[in-house]
C-alpha atoms as a PDB file:
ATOM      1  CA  UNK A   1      22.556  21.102  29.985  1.00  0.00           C
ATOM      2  CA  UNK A   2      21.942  20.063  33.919  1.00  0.00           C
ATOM      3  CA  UNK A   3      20.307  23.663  34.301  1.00  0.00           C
ATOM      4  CA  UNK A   4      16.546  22.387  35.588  1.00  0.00           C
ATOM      5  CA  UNK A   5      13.863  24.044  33.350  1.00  0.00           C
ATOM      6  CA  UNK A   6      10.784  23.874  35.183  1.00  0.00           C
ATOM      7  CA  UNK A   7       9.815  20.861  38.222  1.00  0.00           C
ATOM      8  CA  UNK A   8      12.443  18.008  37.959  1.00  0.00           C
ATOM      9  CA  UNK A   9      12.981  18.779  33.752  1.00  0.00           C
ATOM     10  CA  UNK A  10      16.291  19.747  32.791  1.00  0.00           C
ATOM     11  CA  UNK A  11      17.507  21.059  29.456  1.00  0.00           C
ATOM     12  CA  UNK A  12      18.502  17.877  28.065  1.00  0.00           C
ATOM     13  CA  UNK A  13      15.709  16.297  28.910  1.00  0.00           C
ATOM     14  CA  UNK A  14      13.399  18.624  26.774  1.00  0.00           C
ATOM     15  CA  UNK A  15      15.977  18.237  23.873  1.00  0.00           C
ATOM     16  CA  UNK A  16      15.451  14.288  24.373  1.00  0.00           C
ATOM     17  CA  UNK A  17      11.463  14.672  24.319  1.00  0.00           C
ATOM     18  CA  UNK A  18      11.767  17.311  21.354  1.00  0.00           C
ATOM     19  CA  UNK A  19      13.771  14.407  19.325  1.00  0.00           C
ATOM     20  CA  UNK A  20      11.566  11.995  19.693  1.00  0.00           C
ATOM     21  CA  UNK A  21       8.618  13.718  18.613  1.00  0.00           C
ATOM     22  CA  UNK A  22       9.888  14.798  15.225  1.00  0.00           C
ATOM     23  CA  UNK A  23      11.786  11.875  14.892  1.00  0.00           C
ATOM     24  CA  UNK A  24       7.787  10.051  15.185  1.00  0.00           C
ATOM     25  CA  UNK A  25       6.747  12.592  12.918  1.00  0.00           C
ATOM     26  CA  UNK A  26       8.939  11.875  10.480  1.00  0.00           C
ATOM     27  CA  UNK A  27       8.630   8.262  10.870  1.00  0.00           C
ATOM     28  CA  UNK A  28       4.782   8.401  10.896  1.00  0.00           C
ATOM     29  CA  UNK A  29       3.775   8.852   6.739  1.00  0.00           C
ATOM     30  CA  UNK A  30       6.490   5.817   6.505  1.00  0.00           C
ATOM     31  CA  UNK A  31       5.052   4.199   8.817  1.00  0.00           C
ATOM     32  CA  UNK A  32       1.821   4.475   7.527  1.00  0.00           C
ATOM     33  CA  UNK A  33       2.946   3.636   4.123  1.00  0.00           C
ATOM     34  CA  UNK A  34       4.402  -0.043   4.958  1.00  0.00           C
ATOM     35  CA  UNK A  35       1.157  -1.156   7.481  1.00  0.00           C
ATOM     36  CA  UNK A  36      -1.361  -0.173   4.872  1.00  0.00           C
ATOM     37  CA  UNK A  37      -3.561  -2.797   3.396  1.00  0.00           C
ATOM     38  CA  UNK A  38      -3.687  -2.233  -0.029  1.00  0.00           C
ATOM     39  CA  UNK A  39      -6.668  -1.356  -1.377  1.00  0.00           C
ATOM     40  CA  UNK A  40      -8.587  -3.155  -4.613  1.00  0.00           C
ATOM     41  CA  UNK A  41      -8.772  -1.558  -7.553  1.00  0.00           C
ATOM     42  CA  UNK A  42     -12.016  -0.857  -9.161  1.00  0.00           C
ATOM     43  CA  UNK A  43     -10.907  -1.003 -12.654  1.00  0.00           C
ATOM     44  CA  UNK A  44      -8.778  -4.437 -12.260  1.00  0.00           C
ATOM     45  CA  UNK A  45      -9.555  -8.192 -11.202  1.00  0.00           C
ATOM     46  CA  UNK A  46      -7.480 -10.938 -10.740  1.00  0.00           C
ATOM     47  CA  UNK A  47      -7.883 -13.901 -12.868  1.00  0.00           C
ATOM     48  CA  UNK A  48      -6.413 -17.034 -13.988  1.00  0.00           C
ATOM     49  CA  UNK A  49      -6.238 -18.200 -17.691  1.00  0.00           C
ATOM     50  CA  UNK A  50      -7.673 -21.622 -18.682  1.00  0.00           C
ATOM     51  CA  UNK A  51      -5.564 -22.298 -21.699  1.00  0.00           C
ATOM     52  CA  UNK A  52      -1.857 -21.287 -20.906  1.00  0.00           C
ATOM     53  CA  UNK A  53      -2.029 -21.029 -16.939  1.00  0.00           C
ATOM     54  CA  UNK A  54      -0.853 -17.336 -16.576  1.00  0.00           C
ATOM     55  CA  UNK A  55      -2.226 -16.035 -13.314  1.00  0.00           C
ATOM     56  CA  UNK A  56      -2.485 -12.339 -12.911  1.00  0.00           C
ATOM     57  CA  UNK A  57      -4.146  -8.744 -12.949  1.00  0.00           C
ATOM     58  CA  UNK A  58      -5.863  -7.653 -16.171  1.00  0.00           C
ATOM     59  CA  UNK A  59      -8.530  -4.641 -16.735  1.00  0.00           C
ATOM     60  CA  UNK A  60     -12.663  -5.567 -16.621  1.00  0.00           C
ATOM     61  CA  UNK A  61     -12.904  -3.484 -19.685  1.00  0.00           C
ATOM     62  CA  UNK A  62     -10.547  -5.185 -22.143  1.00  0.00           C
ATOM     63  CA  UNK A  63      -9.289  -8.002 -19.866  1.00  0.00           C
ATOM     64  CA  UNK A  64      -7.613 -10.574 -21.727  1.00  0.00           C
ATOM     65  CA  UNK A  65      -4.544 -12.491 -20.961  1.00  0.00           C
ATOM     66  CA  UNK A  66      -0.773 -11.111 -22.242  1.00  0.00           C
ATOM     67  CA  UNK A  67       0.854 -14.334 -23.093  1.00  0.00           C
ATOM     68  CA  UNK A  68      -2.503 -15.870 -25.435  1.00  0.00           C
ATOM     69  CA  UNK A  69      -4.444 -12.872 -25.844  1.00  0.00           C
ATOM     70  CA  UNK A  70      -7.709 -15.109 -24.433  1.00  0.00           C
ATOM     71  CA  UNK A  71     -10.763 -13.290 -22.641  1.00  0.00           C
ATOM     72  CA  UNK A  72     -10.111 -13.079 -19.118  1.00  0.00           C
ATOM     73  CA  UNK A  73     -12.916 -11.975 -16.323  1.00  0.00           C
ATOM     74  CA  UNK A  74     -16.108  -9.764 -17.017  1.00  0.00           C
ATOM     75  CA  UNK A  75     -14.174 -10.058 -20.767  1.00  0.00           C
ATOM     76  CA  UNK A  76     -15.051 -13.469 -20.938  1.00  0.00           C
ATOM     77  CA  UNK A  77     -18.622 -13.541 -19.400  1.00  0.00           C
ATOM     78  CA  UNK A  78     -19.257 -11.310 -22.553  1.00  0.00           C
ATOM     79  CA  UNK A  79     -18.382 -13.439 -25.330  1.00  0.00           C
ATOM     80  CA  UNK A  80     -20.857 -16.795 -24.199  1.00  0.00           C
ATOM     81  CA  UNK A  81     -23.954 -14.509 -23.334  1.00  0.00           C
END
C-alpha cells in the first residue's frame, strides 16, 4: 500500500480518491433529490374554502373541496359568470 504509483501518489492514496468519487456519485441523484425545489403542478392549485376552512390542493378541472363538496378555484369562477 506505501508502493508510490506515479510523483508523490501512493497506492492508498488512489484507493482514497477512487472512494470518494463513487461515494459522490452515489450520493449525487440523492442529493439532488432533497435540494430540489419542487415544481408546481399544472393541473392543481392551492385554495382555501370559504365555508368550512379546509385549506389544500384540489384539481382546476373539477376542483371542489373534500370535506363540503363546495367549488374551489377556476371551479368556482365558473359557476358566478
Amino acid at each position: 500500500m506505501e508502493t508510490i504509483v506515479f510523483g508523490n501518489f501512493t497506492v492508498m492514496d488512489i484507493l482514497i480518491a477512487a472512494g470518494v468519487i463513487i461515494g459522490f456519485f452515489y450520493l449525487w441523484p440523492v442529493l439532488k433529490r432533497v435540494l430540489r425545489k419542487k415544481e408546481a403542478s399544472s393541473y392543481a392549485q392551492i385554495v382555501s374554502c370559504d365555508r368550512c376552512d379546509w385549506q389544500g390542493q384540489v384539481s382546476k378541472h373539477a376542483g371542489r373541496c373534500p370535506k363540503c363538496n363546495t367549488p374551489l378555484g377556476d371551479q368556482k369562477a365558473k359557476i358566478y359568470q
